[in-house]
Protein backbone atom coordinates (compact mmCIF):
# COMPACT_ATOMS: atom_id res chain seq x y z
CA UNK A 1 82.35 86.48 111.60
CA UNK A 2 84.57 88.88 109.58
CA UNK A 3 83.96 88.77 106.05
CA UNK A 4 87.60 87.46 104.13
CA UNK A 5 89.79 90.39 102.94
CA UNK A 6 89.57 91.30 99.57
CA UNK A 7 92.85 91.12 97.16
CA UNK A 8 93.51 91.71 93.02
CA UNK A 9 95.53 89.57 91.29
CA UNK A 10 96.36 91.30 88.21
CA UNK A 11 98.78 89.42 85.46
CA UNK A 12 98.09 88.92 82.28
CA UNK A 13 98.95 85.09 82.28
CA UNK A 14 96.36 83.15 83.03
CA UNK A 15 98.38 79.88 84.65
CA UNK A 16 100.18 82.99 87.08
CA UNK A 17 96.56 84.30 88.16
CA UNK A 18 95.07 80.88 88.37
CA UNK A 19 97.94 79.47 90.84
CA UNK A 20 98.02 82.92 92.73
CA UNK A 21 94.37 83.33 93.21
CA UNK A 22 94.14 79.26 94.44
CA UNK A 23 96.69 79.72 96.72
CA UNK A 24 95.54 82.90 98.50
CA UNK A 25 92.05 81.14 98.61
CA UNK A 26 93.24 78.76 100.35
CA UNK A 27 94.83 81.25 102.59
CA UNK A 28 91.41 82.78 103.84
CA UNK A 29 91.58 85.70 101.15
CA UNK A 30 88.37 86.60 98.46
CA UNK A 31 90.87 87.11 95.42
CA UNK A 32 89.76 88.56 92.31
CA UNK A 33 91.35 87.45 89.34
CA UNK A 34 91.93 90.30 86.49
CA UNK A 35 94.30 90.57 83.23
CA UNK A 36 94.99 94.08 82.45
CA UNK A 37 94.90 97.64 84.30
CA UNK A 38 91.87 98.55 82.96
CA UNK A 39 90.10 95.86 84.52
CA UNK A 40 91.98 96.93 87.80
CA UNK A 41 90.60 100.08 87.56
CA UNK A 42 87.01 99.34 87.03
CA UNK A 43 87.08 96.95 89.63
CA UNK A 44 88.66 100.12 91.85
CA UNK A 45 85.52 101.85 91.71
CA UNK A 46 82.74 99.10 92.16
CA UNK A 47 84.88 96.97 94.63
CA UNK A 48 87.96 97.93 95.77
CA UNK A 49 90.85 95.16 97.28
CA UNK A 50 92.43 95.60 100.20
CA UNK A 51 95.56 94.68 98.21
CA UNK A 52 96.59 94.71 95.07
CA UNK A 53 99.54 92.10 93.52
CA UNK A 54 100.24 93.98 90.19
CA UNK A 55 102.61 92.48 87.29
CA UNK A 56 103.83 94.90 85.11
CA UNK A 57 104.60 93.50 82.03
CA UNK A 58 100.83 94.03 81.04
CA UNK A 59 100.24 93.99 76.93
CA UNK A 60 99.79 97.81 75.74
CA UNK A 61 100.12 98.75 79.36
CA UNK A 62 102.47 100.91 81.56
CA UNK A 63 102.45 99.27 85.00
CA UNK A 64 103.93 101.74 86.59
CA UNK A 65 101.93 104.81 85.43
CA UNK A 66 98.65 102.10 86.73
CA UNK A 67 100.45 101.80 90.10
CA UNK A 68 100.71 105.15 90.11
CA UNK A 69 97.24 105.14 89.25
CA UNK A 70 96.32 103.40 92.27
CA UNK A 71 98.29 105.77 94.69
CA UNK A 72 97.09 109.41 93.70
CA UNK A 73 93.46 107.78 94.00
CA UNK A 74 92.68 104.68 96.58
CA UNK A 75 94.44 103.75 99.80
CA UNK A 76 95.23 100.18 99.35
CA UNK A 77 98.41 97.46 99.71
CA UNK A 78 100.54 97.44 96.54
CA UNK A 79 102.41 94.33 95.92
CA UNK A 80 104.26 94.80 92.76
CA UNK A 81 104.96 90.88 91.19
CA UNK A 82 106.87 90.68 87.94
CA UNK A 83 109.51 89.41 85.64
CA UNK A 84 111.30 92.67 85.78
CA UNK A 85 114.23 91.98 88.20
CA UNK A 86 116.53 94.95 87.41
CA UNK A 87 117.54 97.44 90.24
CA UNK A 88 116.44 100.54 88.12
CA UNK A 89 112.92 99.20 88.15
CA UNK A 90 112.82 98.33 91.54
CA UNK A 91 113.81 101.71 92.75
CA UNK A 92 111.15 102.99 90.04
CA UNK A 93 108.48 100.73 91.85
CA UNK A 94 108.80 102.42 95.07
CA UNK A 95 109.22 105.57 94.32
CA UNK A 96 105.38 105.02 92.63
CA UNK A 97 104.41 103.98 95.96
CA UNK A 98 104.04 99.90 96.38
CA UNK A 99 104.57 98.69 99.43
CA UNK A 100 106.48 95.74 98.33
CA UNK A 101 108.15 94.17 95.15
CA UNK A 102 108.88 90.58 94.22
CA UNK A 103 110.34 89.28 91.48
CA UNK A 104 109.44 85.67 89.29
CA UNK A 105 109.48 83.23 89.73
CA UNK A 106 108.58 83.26 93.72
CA UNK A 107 107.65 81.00 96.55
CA UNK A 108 104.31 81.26 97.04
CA UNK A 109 105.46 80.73 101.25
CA UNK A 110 107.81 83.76 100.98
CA UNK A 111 104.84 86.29 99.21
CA UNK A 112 102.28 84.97 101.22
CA UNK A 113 104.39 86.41 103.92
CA UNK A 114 105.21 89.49 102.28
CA UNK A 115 101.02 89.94 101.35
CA UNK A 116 100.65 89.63 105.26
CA UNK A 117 103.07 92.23 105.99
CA UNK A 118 101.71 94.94 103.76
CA UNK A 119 98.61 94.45 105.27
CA UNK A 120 99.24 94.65 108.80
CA UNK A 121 101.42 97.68 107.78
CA UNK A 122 98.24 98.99 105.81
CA UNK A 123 94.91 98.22 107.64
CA UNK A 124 92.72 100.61 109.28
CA UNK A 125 92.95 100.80 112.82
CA UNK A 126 89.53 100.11 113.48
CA UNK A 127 90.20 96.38 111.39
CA UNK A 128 91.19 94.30 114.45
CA UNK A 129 90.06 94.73 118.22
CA UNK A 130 93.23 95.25 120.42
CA UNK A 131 94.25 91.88 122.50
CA UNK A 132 95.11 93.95 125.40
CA UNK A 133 93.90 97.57 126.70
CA UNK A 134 96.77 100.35 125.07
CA UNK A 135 97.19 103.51 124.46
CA UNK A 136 95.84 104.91 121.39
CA UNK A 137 98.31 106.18 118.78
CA UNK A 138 99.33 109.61 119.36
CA UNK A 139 99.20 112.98 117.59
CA UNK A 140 102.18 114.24 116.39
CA UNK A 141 102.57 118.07 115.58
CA UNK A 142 105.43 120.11 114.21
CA UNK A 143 106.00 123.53 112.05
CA UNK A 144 102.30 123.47 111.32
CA UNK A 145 102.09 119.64 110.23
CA UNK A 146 99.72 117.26 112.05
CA UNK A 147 100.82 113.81 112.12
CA UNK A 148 97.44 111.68 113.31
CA UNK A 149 99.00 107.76 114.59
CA UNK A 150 94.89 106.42 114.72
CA UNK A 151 93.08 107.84 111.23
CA UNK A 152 97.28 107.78 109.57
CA UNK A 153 96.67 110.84 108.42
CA UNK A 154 99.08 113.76 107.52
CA UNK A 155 97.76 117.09 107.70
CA UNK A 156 99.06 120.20 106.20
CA UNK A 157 99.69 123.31 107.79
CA UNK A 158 97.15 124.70 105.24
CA UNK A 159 94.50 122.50 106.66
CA UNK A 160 94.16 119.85 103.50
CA UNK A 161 95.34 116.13 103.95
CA UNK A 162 98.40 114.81 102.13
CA UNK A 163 98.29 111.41 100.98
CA UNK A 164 101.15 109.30 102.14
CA UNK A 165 101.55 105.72 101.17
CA UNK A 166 101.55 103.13 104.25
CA UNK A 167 105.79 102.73 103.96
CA UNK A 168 105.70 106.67 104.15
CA UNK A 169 103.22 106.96 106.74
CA UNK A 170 105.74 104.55 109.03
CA UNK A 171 108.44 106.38 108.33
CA UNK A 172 107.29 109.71 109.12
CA UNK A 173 106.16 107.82 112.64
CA UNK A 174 109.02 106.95 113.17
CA UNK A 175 111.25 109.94 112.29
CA UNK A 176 108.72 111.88 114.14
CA UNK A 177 109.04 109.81 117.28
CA UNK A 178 112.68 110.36 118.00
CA UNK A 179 113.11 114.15 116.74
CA UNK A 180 116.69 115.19 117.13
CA UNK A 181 118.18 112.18 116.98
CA UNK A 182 120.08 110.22 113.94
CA UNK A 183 118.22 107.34 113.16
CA UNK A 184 120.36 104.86 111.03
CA UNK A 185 118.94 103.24 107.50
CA UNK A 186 118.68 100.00 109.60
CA UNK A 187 116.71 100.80 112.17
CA UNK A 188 114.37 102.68 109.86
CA UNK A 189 114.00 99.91 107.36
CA UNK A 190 113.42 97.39 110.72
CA UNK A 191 110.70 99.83 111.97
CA UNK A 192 109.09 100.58 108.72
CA UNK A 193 109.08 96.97 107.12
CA UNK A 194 109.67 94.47 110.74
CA UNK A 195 111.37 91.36 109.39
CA UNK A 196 110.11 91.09 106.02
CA UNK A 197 112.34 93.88 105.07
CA UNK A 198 112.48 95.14 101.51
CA UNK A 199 114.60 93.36 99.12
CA UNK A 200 117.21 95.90 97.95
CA UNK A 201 119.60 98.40 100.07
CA UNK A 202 117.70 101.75 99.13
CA UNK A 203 114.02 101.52 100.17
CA UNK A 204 114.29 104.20 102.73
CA UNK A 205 116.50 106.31 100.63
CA UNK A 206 113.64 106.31 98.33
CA UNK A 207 110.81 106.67 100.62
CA UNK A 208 112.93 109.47 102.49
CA UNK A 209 112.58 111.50 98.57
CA UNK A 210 109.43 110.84 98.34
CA UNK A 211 108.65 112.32 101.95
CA UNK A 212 110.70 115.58 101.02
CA UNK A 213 108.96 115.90 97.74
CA UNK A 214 105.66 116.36 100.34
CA UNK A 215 107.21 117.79 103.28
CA UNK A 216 109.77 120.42 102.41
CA UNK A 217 109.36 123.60 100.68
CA UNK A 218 112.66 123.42 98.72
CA UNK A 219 113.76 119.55 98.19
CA UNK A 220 117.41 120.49 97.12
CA UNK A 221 117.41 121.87 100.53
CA UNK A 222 115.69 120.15 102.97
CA UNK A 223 114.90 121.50 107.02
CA UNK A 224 112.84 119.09 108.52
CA UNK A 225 114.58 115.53 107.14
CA UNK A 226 118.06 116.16 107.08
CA UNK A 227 121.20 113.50 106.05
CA UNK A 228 123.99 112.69 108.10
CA UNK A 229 126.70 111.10 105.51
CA UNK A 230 127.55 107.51 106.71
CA UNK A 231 125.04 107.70 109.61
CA UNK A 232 121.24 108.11 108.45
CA UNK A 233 118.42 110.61 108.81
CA UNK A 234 118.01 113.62 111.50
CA UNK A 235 114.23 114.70 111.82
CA UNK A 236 115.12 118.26 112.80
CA UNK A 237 111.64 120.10 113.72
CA UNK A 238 110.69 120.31 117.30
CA UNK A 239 107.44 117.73 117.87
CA UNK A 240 104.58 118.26 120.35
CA UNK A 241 102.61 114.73 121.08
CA UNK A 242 98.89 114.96 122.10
């Protein structure tokens, strides 16, 4: 029998953690219950979540510069859940890498569902056995980059791995999939996120800057991602599939 996944609940009120961490217990999930980002972290390195649902109105605390914490050192879901409702910090939230951001109050239905997303979108391959036989994902290779569909790994063309968040690893996939061809915001945000798209308009305009900032030598002017004004995204390189 699988042991239950793993999640942080991190908000410094304590009726917010309480009703979160009963919920998701209820839900099948071991929840650890925490009340500021250094408690996150410690808990990082003895036992890390699988996901983490991070408010960021923490006393004292920048909850961004923890989230961003979280991305430059352990692969995990980030599930950003706060007060903070304005556009600016939403964009803000993603371009520090979580996967997701919801805004109080909630419905615990709704980010269940969203916590369920981010982890299918974010689990190891080797997590769940496959219902049917399939093809294992594929490797992708252009200019010198190595895209790896089983380990979702990026490799650079200087041999080192670059860390890409799960939301950047999809959409890489699927850029990389359909090379010479304009892929509209739509259909990326519907292969990236499935149904439980994000909640605001620019998620993969900010997950396409974050990919330059890794990908492209000069990020003013970009060669392999390119825009098409009014249409979407171009992935221009030539691919190879193995």
């Amino acid at each position: 029998m699988n042991s239950p996944l793993h999640l942080a609940v991190v908000d410094d009120e304590d009726d917010i953690t309480r009703l979160l961490a009963t919920y998701l217990q209820g839900h099948g999930f071991r929840v650890s219950e925490l009340r500021s980002g250094r408690d996150l972290l410690a808990l990082m390195a003895q036992d890390p979540p699988a996901l983490v649902l991070l408010d960021l109105g923490l006393p004292g605390e920048d909850g961004f510069a923890i989230a961003r914490q979280l991305r430059e050192h352990w692969h995990c879901g980030l599930v950003i859940v706060t007060g903070r409702g304005d556009a600016v910090d939403k964009v803000v939230g993603l371009e520090v890498g979580a996967d997701d951001y919801v805004t109080k109050p909630f419905d615990l239905r709704e980010l269940l569902a969203r916590v369920k997303a981010v982890l299918r979108r974010t689990a190891p391959p080797s997590s769940a056995a496959p219902a049917a036989p399939a093809a294992a994902p594929a490797i992708k290779r252009f200019e010198g980059w190595e895209l790896d569909g089983a380990a979702r790994r990026l490799t650079h063309p200087e041999g080192h791995e670059v860390v890409l968040t799960s939301g950047e690893f999809d959409l890489l996939a699927a850029l990389a999939e359909a090379p010479g061809r304009v892929l509209s915001r739509d259909h990326l945000l519907e292969r990236t996120r499935g149904r439980d798209g994000g909640p605001f308009d620019r998620t993969i305009d900010v997950q396409i800057g974050r990919l330059r900032r890794k990908l492209e030598a000069d990020v003013e002017r970009p060669q392999l991602i390119k825009s098409v004004r009014g249409a979407g995204y171009l992935f221009v390189p030539k691919v190879e599939t193995a």
